[in-house]
C-alpha atoms as a PDB file:
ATOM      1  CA  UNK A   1      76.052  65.330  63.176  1.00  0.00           C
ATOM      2  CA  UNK A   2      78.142  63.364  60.645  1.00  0.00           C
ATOM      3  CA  UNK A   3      79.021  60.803  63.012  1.00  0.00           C
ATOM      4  CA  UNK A   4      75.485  59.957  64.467  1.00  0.00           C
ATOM      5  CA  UNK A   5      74.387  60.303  60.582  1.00  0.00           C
ATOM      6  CA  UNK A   6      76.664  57.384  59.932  1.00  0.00           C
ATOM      7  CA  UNK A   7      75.216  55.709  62.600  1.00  0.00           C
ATOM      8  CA  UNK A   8      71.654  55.845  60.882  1.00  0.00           C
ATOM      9  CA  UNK A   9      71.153  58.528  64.306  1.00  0.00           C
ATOM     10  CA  UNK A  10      69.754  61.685  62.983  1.00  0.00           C
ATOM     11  CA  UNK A  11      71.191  64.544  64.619  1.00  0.00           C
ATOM     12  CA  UNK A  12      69.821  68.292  65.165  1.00  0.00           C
ATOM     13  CA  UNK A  13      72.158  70.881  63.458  1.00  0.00           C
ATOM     14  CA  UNK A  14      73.387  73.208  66.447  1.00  0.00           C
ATOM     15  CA  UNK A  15      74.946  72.345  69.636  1.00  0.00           C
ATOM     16  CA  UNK A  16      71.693  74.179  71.528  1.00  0.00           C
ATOM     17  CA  UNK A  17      68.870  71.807  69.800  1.00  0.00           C
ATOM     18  CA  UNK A  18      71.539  68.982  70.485  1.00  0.00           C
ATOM     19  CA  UNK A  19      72.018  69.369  74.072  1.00  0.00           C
ATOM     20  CA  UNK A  20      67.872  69.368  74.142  1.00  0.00           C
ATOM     21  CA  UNK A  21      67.450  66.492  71.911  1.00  0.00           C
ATOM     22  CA  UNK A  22      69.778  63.929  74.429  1.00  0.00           C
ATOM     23  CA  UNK A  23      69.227  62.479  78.180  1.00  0.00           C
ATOM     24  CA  UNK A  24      70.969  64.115  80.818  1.00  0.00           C
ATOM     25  CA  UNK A  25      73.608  62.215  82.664  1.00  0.00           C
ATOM     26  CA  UNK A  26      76.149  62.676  85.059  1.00  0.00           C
ATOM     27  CA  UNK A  27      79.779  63.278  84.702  1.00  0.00           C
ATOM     28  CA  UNK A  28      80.592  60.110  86.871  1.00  0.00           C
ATOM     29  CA  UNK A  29      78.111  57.957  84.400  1.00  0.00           C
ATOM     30  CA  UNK A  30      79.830  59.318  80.739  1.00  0.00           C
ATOM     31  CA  UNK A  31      80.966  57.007  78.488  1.00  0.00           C
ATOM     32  CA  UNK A  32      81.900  56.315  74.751  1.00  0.00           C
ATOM     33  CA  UNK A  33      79.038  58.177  72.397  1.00  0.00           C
ATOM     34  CA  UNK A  34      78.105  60.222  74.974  1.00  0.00           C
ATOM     35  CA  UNK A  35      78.018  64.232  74.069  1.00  0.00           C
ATOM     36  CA  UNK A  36      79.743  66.679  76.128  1.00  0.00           C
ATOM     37  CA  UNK A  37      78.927  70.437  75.621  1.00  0.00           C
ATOM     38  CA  UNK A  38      80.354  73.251  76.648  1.00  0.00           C
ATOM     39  CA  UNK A  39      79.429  77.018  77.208  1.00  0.00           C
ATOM     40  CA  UNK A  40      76.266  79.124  78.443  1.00  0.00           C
ATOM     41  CA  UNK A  41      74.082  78.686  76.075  1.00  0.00           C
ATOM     42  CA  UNK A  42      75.728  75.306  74.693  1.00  0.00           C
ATOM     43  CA  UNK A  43      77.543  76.163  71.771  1.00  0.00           C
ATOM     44  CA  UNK A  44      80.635  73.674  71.006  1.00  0.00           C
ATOM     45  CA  UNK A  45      80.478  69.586  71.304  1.00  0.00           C
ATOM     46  CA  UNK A  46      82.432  66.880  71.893  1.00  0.00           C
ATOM     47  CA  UNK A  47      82.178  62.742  71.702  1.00  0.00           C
ATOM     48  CA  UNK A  48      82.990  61.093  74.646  1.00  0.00           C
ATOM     49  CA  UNK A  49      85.736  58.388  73.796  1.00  0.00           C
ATOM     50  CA  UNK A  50      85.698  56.873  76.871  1.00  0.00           C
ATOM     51  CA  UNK A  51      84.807  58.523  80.708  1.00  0.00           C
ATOM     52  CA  UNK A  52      87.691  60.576  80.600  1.00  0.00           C
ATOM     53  CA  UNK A  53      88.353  61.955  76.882  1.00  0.00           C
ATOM     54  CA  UNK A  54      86.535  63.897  74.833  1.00  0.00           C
ATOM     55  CA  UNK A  55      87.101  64.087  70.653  1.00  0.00           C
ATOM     56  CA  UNK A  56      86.038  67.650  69.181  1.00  0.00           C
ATOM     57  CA  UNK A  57      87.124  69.756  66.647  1.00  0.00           C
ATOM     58  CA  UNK A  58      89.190  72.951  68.239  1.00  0.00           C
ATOM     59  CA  UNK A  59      89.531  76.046  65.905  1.00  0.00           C
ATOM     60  CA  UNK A  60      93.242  75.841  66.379  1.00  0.00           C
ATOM     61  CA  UNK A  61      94.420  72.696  66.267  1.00  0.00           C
ATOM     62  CA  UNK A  62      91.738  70.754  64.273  1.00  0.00           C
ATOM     63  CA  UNK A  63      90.111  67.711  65.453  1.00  0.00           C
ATOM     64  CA  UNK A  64      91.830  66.580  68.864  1.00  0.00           C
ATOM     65  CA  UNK A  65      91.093  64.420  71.547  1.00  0.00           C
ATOM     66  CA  UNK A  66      91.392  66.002  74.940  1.00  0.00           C
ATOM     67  CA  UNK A  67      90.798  65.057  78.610  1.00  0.00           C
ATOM     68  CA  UNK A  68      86.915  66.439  80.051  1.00  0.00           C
ATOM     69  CA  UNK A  69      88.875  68.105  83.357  1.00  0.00           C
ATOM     70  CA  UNK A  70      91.176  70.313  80.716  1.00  0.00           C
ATOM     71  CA  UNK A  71      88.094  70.815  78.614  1.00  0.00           C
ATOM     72  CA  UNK A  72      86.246  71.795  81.673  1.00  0.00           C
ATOM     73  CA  UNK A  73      88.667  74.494  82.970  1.00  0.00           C
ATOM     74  CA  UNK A  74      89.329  76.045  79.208  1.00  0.00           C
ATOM     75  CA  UNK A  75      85.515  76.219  77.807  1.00  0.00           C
ATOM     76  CA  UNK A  76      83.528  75.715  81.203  1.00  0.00           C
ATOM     77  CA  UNK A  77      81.274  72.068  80.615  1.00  0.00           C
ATOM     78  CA  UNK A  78      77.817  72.787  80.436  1.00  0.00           C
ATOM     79  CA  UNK A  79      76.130  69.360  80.399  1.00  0.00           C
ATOM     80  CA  UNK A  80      76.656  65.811  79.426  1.00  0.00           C
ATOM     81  CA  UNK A  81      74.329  64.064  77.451  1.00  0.00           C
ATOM     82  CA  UNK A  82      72.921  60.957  76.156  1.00  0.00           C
ATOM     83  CA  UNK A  83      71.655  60.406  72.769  1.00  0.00           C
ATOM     84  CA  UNK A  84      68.790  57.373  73.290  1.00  0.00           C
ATOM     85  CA  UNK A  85      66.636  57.545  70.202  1.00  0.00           C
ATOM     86  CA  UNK A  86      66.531  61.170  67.976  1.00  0.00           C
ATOM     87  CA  UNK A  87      63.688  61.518  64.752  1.00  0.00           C
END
């Protein structure tokens, strides 16, 4: 939220009305900005810092940047999305 908010993006609150609010994509078509969420229902998010790397904030060891295959296999991906245009 704080990020798109700098951007002048305004962002829904939880990672559910998030994951609504963007485009769906592919995995082959993510790139930098793009959200990656993770869980059944969606309930943690990452930025996509390029196609392969991810930046979110893990409970253990703060804000990281990790790879979306590790990501994948420790919190099951749930959806990658696009954020075009959000009121």
């Amino acid at each position: 939220m704080a990020v798109f908010g700098s951007l002048g993006v305004d962002m829904p609150r939880t990672a559910v009305e998030q994951f609504a609010a963007g485009r769906p994509i592919s995995r082959r078509s993510l790139r930098t900005g793009d959200l990656v969420f993770f869980g059944k229902p969606p309930n943690h998010v990452g930025i996509a810092i390029s196609g392969r790397e991810v930046v979110h904030a893990s409970i253990s060891r703060g804000v990281v940047v990790d790879s979306v295959e590790d990501l994948d296999r420790a919190l099951s991906v749930s959806g990658y999305r696009r954020v075009v245009r959000l009121k």
